[in-house]
N, C-alpha and C. Protein backbone atom coordinates (compact mmCIF):
# COMPACT_ATOMS: atom_id res chain seq x y z
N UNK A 1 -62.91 103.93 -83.54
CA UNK A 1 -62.39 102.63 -83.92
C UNK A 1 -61.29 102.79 -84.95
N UNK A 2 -60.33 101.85 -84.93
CA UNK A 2 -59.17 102.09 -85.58
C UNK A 2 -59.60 101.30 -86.93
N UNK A 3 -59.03 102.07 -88.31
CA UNK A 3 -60.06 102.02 -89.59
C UNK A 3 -59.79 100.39 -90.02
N UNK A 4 -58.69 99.46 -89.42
CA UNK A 4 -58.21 98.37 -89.81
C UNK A 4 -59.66 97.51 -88.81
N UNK A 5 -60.14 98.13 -88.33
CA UNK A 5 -61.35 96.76 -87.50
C UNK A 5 -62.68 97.37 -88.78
N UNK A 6 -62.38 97.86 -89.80
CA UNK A 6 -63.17 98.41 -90.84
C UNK A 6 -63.20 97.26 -92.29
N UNK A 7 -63.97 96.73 -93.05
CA UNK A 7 -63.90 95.87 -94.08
C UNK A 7 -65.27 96.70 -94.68
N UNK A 8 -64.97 97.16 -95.83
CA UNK A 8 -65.81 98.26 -96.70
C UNK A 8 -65.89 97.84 -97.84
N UNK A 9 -67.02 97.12 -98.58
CA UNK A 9 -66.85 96.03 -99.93
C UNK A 9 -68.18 97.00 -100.86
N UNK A 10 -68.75 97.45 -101.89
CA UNK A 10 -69.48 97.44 -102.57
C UNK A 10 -70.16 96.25 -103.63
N UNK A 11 -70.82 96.35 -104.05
CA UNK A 11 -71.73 94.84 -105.17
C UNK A 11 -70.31 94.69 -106.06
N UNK A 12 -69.59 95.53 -106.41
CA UNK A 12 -68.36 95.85 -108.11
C UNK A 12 -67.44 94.44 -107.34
N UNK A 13 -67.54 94.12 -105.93
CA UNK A 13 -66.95 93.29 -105.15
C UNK A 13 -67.07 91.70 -105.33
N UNK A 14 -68.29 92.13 -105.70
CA UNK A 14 -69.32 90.79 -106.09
C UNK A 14 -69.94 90.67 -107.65
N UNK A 15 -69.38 91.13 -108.63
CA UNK A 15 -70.65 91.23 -109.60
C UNK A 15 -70.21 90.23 -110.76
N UNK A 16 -68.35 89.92 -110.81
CA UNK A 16 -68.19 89.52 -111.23
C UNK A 16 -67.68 87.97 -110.62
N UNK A 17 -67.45 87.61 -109.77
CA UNK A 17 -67.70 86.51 -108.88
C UNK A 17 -67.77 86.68 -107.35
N UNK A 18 -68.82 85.69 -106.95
CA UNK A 18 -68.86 86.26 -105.34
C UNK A 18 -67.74 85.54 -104.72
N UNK A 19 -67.36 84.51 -105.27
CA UNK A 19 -66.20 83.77 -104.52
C UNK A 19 -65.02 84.95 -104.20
N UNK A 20 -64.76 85.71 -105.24
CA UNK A 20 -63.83 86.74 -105.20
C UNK A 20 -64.55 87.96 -103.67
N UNK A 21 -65.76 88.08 -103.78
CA UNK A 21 -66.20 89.21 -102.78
C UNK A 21 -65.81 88.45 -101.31
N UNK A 22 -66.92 87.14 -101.31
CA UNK A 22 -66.41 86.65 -99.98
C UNK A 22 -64.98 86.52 -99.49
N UNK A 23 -64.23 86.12 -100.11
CA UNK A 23 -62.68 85.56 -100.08
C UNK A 23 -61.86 87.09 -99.25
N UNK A 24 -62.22 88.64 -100.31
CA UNK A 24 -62.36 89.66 -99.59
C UNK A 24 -62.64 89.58 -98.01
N UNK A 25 -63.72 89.60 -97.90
CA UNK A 25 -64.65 89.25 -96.42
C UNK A 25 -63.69 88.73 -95.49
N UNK A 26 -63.71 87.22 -95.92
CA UNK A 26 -62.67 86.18 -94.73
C UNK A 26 -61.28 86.64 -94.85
N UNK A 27 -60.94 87.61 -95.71
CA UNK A 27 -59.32 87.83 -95.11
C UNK A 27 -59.25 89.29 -94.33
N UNK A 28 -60.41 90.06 -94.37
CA UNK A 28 -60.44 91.34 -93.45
C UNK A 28 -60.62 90.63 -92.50
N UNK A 29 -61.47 89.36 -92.33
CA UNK A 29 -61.73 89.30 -91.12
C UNK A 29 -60.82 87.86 -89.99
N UNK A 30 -59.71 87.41 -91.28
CA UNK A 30 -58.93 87.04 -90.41
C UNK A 30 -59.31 85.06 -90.30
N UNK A 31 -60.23 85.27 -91.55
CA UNK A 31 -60.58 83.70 -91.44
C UNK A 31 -59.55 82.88 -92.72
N UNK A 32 -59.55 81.70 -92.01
CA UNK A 32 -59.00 80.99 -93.41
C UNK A 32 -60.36 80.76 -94.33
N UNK A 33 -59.49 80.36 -95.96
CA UNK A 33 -60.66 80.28 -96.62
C UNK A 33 -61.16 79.00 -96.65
N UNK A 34 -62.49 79.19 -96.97
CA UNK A 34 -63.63 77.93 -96.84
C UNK A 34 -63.37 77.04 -98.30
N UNK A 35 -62.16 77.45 -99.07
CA UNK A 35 -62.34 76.26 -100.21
C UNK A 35 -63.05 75.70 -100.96
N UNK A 36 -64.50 76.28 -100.95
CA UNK A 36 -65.43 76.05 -101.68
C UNK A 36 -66.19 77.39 -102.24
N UNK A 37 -66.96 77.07 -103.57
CA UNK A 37 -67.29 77.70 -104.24
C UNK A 37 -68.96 78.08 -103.30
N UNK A 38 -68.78 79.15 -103.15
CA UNK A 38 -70.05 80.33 -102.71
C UNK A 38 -71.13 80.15 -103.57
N UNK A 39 -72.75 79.82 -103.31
CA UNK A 39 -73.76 79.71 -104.05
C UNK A 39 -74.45 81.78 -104.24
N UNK A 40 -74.19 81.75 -105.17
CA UNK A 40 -74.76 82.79 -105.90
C UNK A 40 -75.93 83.41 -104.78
N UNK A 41 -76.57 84.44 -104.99
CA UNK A 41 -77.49 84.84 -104.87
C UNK A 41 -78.63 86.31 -105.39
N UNK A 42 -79.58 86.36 -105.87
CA UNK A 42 -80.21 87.24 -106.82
C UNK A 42 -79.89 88.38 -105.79
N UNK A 43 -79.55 89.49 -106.16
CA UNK A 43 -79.74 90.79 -105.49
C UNK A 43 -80.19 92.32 -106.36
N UNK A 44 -81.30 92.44 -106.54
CA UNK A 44 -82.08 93.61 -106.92
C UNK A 44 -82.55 92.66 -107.96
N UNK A 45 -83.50 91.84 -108.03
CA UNK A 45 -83.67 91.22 -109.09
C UNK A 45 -85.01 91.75 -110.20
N UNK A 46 -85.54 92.83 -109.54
CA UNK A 46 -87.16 93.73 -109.89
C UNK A 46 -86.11 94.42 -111.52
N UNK A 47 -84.77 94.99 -111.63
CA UNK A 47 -83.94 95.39 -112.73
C UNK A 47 -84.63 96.84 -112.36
N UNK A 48 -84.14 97.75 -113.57
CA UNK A 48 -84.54 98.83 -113.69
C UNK A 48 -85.87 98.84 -114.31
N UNK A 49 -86.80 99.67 -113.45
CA UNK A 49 -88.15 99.85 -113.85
C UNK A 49 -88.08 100.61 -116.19
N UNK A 50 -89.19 99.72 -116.59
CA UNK A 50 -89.55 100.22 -117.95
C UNK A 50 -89.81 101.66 -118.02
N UNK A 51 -89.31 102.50 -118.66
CA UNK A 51 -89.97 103.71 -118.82
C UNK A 51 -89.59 104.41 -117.88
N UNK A 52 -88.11 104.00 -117.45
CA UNK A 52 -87.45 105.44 -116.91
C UNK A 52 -86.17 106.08 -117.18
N UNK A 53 -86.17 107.27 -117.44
CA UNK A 53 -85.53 107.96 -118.35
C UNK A 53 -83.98 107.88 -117.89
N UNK A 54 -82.90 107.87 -118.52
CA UNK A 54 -81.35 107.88 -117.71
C UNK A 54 -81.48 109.70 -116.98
N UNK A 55 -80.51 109.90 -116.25
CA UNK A 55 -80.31 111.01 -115.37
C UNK A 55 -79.98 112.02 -115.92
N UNK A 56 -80.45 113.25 -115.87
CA UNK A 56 -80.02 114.23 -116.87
C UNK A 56 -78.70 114.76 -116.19
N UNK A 57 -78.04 115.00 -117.16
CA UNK A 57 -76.57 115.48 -116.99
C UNK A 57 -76.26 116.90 -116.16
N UNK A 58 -77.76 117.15 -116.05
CA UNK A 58 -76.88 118.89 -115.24
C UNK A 58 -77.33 117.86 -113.40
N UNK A 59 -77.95 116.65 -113.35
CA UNK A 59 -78.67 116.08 -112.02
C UNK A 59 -77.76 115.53 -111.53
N UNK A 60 -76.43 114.75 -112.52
CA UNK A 60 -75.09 114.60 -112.11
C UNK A 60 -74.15 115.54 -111.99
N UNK A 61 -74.36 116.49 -112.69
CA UNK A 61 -73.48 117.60 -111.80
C UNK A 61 -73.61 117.83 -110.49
N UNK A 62 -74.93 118.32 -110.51
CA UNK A 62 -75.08 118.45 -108.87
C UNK A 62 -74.97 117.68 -108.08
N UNK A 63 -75.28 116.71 -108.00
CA UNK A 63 -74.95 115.33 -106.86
C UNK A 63 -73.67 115.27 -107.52
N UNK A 64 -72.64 115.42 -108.31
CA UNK A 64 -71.34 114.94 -107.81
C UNK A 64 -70.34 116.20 -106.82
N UNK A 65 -71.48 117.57 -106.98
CA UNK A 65 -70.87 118.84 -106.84
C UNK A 65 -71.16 118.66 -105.19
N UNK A 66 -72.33 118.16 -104.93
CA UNK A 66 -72.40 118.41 -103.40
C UNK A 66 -71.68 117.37 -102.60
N UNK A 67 -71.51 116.17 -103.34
CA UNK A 67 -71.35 114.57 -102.70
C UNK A 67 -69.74 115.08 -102.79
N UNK A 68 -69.00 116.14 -103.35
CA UNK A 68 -67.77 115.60 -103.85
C UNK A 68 -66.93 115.48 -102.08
N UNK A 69 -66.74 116.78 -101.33
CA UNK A 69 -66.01 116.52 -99.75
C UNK A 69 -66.02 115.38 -99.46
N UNK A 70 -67.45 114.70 -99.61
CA UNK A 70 -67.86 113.55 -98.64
C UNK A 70 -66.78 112.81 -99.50
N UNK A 71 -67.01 112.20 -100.86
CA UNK A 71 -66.32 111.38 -101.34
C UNK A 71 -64.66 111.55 -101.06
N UNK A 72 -63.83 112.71 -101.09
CA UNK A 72 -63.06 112.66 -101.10
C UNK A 72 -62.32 112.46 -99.47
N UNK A 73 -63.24 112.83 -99.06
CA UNK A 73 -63.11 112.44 -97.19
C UNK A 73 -62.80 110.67 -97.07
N UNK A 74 -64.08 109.96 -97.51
CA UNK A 74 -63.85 108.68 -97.18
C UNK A 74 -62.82 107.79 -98.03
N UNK A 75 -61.86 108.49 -99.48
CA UNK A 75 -61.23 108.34 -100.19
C UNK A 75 -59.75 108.35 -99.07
N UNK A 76 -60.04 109.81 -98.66
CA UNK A 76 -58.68 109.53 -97.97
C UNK A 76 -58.69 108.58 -96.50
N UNK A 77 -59.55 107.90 -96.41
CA UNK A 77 -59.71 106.84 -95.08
C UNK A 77 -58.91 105.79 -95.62
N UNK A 78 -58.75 106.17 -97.28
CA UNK A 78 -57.48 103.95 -97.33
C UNK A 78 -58.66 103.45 -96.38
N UNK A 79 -60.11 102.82 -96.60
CA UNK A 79 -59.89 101.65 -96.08
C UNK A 79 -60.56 100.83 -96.85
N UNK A 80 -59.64 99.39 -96.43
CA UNK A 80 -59.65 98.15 -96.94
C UNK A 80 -60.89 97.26 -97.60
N UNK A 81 -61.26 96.34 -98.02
CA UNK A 81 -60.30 96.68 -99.64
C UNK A 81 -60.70 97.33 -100.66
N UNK A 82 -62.09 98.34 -99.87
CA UNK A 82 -62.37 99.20 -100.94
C UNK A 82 -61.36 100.11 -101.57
N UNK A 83 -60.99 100.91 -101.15
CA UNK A 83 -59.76 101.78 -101.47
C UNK A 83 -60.94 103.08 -102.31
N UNK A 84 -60.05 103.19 -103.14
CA UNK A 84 -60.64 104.10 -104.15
C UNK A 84 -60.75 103.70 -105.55
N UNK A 85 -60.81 102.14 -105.76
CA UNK A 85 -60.51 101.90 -107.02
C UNK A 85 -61.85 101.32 -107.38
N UNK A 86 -63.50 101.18 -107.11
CA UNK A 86 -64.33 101.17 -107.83
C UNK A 86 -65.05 102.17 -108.56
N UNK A 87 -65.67 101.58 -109.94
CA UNK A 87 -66.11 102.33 -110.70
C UNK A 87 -66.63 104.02 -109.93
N UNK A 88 -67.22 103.71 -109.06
CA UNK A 88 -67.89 105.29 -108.26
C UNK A 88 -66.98 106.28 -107.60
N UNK A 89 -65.72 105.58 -107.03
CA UNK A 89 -65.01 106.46 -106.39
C UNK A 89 -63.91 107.14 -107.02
N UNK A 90 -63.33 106.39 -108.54
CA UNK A 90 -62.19 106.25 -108.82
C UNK A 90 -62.13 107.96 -109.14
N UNK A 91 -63.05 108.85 -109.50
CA UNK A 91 -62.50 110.67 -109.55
C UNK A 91 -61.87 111.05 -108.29
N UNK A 92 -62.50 110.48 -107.31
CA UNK A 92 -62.32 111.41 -105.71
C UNK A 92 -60.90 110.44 -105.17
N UNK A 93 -60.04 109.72 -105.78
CA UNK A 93 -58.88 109.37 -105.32
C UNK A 93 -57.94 110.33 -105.29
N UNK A 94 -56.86 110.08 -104.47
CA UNK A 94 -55.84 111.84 -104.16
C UNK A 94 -54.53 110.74 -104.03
């Protein structure tokens, strides 16, 4: 499939308004916009469990050491409107 029939959004899309994520959405996909404000919705709402420790730093080495090809593979796909510019991808941009 040709990568333009592709629309690739993460939550960073949505976290700070969803009107902004959807609006994304309907122009990959070619819709006009709906002009109205999008009703919210809870997503992961359980939070981070009490009493668990942040990731130890040699556990991000390795998952960024093995993940890195992959990342930089789908980095160079340009596709829309993820790109490479959220918080997770922005090292593996070229």
């Amino acid at each position: 499939f040709p990568k333009e029939q592709f629309c690739v959004l993460d939550l960073e899309h949505f976290k700070g308004s969803i009107d902004h994520g959807m609006s994304l959405i309907e122009n990959c996909l070619g819709l006009e916009p709906m002009g109205r404000p999008y009703e919210k919705t809870k997503i992961n709402t359980r939070g981070t469990k009490k009493g668990v420790v942040p990731m130890l730093d040699e556990t991000r080495v390795m998952l960024n050491t093995f993940f890195r090809p992959y990342n930089e593979k789908f980095c160079s796909l340009h596709l829309a409107p993820i790109g490479c510019e959220t918080t997770w991808l922005k090292e593996w941009s070229t």
